[in-house]
PDB file of N, CA and C in Angstrom:
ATOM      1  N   UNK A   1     115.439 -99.286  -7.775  1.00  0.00           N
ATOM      2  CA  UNK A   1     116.535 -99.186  -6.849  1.00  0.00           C
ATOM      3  C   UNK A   1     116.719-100.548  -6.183  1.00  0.00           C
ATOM      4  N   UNK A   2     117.894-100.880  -6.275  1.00  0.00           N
ATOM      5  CA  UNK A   2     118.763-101.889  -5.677  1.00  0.00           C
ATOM      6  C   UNK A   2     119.603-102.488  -4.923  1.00  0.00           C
ATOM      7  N   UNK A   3     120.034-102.745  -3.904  1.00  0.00           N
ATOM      8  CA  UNK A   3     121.016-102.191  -3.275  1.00  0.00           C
ATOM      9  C   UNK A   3     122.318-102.869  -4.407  1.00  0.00           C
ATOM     10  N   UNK A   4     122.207-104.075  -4.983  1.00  0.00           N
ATOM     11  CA  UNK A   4     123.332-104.808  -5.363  1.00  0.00           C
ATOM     12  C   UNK A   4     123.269-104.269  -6.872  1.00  0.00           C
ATOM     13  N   UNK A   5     122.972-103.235  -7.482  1.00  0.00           N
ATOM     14  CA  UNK A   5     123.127-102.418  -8.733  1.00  0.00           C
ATOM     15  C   UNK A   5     124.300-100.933  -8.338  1.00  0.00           C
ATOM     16  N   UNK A   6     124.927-100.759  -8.910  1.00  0.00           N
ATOM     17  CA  UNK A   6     126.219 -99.948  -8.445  1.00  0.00           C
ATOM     18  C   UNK A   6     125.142 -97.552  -8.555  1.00  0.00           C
ATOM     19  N   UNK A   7     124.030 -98.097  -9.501  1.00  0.00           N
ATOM     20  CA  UNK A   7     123.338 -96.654  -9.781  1.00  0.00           C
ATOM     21  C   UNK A   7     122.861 -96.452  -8.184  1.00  0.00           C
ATOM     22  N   UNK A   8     122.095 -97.724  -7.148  1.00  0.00           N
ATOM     23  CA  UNK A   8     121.568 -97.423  -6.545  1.00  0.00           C
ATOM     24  C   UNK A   8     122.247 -96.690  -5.286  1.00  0.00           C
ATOM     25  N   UNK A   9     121.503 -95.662  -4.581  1.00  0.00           N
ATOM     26  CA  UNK A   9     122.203 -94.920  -3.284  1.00  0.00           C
ATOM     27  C   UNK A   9     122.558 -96.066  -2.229  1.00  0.00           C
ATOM     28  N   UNK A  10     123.484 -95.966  -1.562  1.00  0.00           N
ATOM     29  CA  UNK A  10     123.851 -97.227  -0.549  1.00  0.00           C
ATOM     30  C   UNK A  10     123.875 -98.480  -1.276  1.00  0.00           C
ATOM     31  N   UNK A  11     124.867 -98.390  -2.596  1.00  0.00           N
ATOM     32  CA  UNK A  11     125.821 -99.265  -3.323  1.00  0.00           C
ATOM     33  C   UNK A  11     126.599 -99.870  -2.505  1.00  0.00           C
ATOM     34  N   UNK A  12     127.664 -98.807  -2.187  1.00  0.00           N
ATOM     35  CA  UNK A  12     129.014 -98.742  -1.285  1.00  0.00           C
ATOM     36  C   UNK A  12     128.741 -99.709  -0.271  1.00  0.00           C
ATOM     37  N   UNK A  13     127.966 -99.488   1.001  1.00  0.00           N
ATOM     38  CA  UNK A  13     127.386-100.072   2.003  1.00  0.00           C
ATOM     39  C   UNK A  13     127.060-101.797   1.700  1.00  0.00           C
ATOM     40  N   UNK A  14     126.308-101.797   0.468  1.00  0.00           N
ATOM     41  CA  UNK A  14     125.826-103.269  -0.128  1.00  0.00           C
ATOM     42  C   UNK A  14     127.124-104.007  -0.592  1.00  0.00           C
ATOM     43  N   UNK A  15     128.092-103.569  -1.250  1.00  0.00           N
ATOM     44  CA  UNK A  15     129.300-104.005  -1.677  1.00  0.00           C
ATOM     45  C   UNK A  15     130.276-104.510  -0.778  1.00  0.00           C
ATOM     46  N   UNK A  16     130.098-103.626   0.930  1.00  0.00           N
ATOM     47  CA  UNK A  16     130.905-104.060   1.792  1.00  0.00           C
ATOM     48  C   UNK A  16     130.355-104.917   2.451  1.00  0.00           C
ATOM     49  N   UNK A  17     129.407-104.971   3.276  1.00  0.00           N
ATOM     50  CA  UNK A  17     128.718-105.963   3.837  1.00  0.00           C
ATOM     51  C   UNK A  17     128.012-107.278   3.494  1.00  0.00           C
ATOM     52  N   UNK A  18     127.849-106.983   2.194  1.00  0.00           N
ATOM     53  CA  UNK A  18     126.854-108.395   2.261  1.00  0.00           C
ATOM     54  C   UNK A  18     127.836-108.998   0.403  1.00  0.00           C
ATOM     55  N   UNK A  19     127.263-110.434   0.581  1.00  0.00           N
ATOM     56  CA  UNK A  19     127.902-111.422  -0.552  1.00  0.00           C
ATOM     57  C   UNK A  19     126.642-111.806  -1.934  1.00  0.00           C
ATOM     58  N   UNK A  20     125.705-111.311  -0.784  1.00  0.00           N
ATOM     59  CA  UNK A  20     124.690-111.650  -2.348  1.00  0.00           C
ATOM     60  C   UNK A  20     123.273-110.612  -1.904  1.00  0.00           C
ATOM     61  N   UNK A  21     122.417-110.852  -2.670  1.00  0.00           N
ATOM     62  CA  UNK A  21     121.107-109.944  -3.095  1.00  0.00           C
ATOM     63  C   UNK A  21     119.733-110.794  -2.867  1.00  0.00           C
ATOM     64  N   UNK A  22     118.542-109.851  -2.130  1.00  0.00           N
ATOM     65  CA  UNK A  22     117.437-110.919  -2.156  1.00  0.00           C
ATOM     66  C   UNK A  22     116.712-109.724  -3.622  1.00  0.00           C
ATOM     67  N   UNK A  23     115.349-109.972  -3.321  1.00  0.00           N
ATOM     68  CA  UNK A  23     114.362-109.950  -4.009  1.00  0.00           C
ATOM     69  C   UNK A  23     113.314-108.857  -3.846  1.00  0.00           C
ATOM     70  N   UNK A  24     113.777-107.795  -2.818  1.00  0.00           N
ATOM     71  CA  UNK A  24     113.281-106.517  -2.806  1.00  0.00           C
ATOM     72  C   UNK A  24     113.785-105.587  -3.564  1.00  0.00           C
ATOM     73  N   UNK A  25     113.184-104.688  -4.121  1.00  0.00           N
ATOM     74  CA  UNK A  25     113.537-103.872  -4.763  1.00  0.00           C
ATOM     75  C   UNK A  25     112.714-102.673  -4.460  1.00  0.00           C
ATOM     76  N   UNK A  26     113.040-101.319  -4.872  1.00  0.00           N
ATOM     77  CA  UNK A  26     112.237-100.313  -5.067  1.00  0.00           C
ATOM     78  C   UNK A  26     112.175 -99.313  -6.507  1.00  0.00           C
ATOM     79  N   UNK A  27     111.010 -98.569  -6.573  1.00  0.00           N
ATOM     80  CA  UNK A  27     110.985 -97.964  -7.927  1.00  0.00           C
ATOM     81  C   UNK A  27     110.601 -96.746  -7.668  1.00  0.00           C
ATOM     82  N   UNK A  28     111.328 -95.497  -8.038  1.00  0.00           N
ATOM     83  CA  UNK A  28     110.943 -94.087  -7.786  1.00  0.00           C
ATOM     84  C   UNK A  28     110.622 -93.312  -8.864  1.00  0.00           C
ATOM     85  N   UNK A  29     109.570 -93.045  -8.651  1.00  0.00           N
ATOM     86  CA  UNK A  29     108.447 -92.410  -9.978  1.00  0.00           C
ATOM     87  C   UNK A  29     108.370 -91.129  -9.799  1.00  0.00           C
ATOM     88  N   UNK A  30     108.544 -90.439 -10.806  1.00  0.00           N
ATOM     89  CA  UNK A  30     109.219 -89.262 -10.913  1.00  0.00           C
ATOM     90  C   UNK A  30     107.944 -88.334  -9.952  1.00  0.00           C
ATOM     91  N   UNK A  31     107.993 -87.002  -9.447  1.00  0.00           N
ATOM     92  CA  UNK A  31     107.352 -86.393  -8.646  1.00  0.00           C
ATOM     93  C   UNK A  31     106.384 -85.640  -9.486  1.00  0.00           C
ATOM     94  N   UNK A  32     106.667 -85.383 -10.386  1.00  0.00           N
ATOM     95  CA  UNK A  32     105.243 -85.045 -11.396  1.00  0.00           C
ATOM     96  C   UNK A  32     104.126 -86.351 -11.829  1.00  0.00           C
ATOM     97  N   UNK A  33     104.293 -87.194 -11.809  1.00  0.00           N
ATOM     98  CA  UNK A  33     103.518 -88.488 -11.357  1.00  0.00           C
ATOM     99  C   UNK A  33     102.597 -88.427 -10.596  1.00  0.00           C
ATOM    100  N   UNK A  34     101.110 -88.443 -10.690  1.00  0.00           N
ATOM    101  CA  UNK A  34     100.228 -88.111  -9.425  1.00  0.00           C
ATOM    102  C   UNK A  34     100.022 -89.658  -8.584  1.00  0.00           C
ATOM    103  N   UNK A  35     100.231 -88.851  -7.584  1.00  0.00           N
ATOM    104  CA  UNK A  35      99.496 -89.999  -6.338  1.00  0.00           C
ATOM    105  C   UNK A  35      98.050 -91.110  -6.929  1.00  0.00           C
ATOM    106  N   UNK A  36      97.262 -90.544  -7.517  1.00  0.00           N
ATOM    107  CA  UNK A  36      96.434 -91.209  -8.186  1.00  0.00           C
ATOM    108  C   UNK A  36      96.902 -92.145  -9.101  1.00  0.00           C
ATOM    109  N   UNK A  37      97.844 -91.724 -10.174  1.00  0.00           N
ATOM    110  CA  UNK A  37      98.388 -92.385 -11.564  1.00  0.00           C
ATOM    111  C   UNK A  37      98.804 -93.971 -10.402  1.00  0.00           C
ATOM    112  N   UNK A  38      99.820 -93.676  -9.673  1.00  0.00           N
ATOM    113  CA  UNK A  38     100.435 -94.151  -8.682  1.00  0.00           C
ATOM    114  C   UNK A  38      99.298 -95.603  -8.196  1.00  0.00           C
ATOM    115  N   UNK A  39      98.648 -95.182  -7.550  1.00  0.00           N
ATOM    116  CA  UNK A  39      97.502 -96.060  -6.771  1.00  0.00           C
ATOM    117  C   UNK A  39      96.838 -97.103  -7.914  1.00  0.00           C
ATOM    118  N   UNK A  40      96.812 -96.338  -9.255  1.00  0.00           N
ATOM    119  CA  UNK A  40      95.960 -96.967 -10.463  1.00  0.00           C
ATOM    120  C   UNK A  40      96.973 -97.738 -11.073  1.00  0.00           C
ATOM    121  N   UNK A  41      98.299 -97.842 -10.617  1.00  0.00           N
ATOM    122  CA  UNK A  41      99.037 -98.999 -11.338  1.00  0.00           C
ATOM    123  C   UNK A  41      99.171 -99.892 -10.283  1.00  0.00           C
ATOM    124  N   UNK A  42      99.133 -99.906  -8.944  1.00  0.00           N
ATOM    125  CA  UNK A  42      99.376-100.833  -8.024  1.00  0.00           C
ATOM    126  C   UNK A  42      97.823-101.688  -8.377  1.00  0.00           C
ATOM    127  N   UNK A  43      96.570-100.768  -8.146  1.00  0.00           N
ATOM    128  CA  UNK A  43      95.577-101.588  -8.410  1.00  0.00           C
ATOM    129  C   UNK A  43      95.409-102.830  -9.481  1.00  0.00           C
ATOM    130  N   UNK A  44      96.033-101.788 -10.465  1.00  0.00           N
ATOM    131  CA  UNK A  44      96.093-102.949 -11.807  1.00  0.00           C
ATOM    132  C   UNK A  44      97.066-104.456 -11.946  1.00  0.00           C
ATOM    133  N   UNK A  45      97.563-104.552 -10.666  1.00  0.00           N
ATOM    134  CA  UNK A  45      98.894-105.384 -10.634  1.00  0.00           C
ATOM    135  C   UNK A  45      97.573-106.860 -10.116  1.00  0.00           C
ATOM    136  N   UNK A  46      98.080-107.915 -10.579  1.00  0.00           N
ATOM    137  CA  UNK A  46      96.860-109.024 -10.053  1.00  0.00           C
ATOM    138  C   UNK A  46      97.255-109.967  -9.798  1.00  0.00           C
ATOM    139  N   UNK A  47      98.696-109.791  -9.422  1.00  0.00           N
ATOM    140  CA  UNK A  47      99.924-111.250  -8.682  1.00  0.00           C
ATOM    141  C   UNK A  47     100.349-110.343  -7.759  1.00  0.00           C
ATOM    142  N   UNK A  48     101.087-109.255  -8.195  1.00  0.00           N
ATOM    143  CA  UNK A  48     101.594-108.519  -6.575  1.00  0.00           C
ATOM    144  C   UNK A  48     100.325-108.125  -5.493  1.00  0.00           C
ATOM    145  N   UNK A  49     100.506-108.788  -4.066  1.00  0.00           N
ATOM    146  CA  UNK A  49      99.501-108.255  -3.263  1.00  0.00           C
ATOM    147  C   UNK A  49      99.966-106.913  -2.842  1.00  0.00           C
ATOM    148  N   UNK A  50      99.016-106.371  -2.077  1.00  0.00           N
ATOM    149  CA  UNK A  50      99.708-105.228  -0.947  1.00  0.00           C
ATOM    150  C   UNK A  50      99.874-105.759   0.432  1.00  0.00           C
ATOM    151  N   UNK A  51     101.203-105.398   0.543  1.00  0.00           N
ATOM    152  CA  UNK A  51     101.566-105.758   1.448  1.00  0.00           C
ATOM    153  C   UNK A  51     102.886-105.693   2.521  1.00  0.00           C
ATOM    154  N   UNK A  52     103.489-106.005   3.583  1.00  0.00           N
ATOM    155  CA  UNK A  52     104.591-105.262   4.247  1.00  0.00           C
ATOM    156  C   UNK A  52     105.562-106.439   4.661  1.00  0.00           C
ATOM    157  N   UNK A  53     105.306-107.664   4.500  1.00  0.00           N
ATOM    158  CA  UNK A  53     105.941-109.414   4.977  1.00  0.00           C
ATOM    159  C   UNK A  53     107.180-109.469   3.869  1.00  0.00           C
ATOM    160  N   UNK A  54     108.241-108.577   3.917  1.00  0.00           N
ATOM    161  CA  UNK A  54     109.189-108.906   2.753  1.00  0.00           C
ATOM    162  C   UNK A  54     109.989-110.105   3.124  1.00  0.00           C
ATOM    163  N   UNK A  55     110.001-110.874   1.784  1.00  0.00           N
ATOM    164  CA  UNK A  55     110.804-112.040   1.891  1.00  0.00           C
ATOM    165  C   UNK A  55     110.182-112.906   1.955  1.00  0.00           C
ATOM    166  N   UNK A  56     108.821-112.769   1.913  1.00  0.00           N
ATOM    167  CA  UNK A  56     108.366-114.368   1.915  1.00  0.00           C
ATOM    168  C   UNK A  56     107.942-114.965   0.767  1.00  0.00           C
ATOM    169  N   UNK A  57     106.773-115.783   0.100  1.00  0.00           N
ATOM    170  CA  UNK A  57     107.020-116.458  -1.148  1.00  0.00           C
ATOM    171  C   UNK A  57     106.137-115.838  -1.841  1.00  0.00           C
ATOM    172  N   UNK A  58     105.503-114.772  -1.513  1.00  0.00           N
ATOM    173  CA  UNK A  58     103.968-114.218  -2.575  1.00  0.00           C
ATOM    174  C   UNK A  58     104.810-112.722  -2.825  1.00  0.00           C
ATOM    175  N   UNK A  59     104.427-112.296  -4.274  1.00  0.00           N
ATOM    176  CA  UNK A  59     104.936-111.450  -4.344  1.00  0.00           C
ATOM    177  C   UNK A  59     104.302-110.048  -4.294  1.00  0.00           C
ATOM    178  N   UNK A  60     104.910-109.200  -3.389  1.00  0.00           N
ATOM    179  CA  UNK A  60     103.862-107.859  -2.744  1.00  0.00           C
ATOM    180  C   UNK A  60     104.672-106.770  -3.666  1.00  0.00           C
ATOM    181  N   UNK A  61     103.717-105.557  -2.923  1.00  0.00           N
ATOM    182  CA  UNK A  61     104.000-104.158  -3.462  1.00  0.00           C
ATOM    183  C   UNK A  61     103.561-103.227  -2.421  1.00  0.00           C
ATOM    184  N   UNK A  62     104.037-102.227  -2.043  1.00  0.00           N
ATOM    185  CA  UNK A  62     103.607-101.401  -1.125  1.00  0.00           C
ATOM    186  C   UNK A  62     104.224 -99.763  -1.641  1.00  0.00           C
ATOM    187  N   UNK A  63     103.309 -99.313  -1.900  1.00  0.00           N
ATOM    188  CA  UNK A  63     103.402 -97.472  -1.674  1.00  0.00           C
ATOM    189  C   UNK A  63     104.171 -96.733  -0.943  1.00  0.00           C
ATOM    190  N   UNK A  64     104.925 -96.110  -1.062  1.00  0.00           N
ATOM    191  CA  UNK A  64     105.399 -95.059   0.323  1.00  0.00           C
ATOM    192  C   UNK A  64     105.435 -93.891   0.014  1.00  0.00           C
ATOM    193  N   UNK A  65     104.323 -93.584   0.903  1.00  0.00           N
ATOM    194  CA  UNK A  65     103.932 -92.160   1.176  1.00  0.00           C
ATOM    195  C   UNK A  65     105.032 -91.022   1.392  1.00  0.00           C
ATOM    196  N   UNK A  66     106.055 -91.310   2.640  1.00  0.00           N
ATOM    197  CA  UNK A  66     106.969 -91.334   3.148  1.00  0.00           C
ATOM    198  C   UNK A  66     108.288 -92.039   3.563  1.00  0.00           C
ATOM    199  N   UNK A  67     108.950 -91.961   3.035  1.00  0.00           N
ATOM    200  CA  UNK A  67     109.973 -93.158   3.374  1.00  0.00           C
ATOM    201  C   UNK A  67     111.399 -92.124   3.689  1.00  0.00           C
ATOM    202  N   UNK A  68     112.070 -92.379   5.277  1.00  0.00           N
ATOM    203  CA  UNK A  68     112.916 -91.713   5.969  1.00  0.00           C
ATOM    204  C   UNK A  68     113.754 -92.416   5.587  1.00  0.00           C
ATOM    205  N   UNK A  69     114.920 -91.879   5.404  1.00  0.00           N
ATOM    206  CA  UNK A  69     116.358 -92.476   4.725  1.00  0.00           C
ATOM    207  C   UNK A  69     117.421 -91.535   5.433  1.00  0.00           C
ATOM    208  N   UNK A  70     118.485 -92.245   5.306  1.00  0.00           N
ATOM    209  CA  UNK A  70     119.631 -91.531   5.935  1.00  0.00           C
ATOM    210  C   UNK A  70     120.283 -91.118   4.519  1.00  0.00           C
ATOM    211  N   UNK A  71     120.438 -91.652   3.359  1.00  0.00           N
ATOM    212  CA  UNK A  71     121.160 -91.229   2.215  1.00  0.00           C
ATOM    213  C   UNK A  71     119.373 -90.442   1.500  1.00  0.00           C
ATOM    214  N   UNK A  72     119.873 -89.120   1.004  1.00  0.00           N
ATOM    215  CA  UNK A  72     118.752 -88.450   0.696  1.00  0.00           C
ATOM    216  C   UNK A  72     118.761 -89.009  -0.832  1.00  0.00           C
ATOM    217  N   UNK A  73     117.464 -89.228  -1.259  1.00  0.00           N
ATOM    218  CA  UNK A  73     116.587 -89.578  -2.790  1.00  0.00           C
ATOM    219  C   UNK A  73     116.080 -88.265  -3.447  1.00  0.00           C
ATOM    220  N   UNK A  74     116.296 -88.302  -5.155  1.00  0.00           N
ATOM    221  CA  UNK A  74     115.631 -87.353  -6.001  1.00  0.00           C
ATOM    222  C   UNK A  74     114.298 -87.315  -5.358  1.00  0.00           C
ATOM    223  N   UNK A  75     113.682 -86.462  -5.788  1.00  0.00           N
ATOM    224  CA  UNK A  75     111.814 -86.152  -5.230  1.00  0.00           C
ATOM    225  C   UNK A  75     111.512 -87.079  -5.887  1.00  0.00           C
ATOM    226  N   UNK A  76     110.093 -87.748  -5.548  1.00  0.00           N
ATOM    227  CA  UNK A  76     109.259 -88.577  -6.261  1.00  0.00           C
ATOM    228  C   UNK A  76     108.476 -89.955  -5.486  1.00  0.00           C
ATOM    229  N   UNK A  77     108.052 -90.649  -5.694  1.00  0.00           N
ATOM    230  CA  UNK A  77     107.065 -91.670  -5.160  1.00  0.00           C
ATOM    231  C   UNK A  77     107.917 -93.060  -5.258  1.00  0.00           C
ATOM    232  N   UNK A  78     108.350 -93.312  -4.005  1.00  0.00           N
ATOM    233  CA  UNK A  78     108.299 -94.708  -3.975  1.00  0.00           C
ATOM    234  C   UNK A  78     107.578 -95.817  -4.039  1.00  0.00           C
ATOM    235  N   UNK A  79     107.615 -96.801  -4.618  1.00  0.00           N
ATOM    236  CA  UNK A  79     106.973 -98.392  -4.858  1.00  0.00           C
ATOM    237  C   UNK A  79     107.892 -99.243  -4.717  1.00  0.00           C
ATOM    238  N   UNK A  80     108.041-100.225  -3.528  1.00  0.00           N
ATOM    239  CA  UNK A  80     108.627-101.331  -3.334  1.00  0.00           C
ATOM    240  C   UNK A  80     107.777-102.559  -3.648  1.00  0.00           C
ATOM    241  N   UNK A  81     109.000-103.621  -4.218  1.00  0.00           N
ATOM    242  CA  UNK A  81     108.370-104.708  -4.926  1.00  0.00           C
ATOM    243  C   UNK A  81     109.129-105.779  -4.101  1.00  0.00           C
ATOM    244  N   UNK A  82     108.417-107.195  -3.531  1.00  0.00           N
ATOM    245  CA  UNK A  82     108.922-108.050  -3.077  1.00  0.00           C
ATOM    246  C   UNK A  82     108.715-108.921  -4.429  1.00  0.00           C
ATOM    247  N   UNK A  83     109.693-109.844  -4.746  1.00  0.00           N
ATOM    248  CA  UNK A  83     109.665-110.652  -5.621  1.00  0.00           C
ATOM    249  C   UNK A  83     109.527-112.276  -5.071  1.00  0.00           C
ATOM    250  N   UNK A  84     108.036-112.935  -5.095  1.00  0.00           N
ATOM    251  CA  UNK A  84     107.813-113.842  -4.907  1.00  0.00           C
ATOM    252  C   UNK A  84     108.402-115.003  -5.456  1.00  0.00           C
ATOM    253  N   UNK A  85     107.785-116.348  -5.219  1.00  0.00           N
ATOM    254  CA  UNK A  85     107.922-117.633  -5.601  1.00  0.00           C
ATOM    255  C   UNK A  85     107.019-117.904  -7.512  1.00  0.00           C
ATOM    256  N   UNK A  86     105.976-116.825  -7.228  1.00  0.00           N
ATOM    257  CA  UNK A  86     105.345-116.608  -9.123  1.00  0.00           C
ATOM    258  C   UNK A  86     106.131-116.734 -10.128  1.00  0.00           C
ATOM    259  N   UNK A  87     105.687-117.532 -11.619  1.00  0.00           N
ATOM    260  CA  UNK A  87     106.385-117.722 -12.846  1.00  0.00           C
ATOM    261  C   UNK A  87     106.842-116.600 -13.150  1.00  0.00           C
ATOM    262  N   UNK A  88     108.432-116.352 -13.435  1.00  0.00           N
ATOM    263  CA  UNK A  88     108.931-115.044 -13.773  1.00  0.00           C
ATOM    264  C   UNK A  88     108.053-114.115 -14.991  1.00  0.00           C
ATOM    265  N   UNK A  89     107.625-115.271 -15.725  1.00  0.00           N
ATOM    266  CA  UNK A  89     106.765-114.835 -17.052  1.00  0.00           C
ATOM    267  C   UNK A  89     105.569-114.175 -16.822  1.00  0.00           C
ATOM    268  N   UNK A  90     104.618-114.965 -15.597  1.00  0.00           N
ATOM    269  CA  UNK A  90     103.713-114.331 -15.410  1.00  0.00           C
ATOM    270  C   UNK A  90     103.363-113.066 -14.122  1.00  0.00           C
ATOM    271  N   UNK A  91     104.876-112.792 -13.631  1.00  0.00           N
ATOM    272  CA  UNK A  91     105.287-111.747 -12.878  1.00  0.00           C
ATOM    273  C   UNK A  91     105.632-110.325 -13.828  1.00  0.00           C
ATOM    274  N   UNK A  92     106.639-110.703 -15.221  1.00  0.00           N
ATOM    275  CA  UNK A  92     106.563-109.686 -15.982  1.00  0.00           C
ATOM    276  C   UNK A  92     105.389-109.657 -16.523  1.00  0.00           C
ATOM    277  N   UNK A  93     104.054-110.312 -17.252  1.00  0.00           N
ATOM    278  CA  UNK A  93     103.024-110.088 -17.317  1.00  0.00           C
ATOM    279  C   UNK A  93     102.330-108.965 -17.086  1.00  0.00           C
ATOM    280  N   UNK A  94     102.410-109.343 -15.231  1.00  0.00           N
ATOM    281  CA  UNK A  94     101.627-108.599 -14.308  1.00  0.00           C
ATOM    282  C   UNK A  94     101.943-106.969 -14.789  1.00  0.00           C
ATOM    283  N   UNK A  95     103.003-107.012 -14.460  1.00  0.00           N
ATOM    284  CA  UNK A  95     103.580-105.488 -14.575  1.00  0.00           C
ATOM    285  C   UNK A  95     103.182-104.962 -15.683  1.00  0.00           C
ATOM    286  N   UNK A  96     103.511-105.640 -17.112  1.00  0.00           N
ATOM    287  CA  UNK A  96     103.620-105.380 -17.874  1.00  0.00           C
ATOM    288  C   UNK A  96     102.029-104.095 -18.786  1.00  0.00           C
ATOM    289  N   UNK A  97     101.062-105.578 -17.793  1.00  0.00           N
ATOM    290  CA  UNK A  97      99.457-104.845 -17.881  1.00  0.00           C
ATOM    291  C   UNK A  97      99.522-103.614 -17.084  1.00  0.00           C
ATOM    292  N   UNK A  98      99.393-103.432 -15.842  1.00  0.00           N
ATOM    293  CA  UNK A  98      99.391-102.726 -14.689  1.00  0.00           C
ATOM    294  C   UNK A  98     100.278-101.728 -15.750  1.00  0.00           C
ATOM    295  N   UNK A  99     101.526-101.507 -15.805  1.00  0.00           N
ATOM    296  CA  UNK A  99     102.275-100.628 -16.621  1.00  0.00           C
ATOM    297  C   UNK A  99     100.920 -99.692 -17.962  1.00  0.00           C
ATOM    298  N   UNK A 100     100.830-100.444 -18.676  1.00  0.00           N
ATOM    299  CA  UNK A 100      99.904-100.571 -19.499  1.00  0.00           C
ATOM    300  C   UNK A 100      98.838 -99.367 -19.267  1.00  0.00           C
ATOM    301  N   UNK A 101      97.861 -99.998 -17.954  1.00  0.00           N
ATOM    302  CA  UNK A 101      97.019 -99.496 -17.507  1.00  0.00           C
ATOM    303  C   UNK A 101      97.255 -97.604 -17.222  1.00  0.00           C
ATOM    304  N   UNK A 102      98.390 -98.156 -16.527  1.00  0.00           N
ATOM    305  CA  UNK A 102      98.962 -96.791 -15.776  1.00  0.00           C
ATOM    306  C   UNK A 102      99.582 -95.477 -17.028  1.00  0.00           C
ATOM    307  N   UNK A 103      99.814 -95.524 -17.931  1.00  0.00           N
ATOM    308  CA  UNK A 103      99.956 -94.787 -19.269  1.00  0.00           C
ATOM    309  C   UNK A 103      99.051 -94.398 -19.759  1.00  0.00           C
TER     310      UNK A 103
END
């Protein structure tokens, strides 16, 4: 999820207000997905830290347990990704293992 991708909820909102896009993103993993599976792909990630400083140059990841929204989301587990200053190559890497792991 995106705001500057037209699928994501609060498209509309992103389209009117703002001229360009940073580097947060989020990913919603379906609700049959266990909390565990969940935790064992963040672990496996070894460039994204954990962490809550969005926008700055290291690139994080953080869990949400809970996340309150005014536009309501399908069920399922959020993971937000800050996208650091890291080689794009060795950012898809990261995932790519961690992904890996998590299957």
């Amino acid at each position: 999820m995106h705001p500057a991708l037209p699928s994501c909820p609060g498209h509309a909102f992103w389209k009117r207000d703002f001229t360009g896009s940073a580097s947060v993103f989020s990913v919603l993993f379906k609700n049959d997905i266990s909390r565990e599976s969940i935790v064992r792909f963040i672990d496996n990630l070894k460039l994204f830290r954990l962490g809550f400083s969005w926008g700055g140059v290291t690139s994080l990841v953080m869990r949400y347990e809970h996340l309150e929204r005014t536009t309501p989301l399908p069920a399922g587990h959020i993971v937000r990704f800050n996208v650091g200053l890291e080689a794009t190559n060795d950012l898809i890497a990261d995932l790519s293992a961690a992904w890996g792991a998590f299957r």
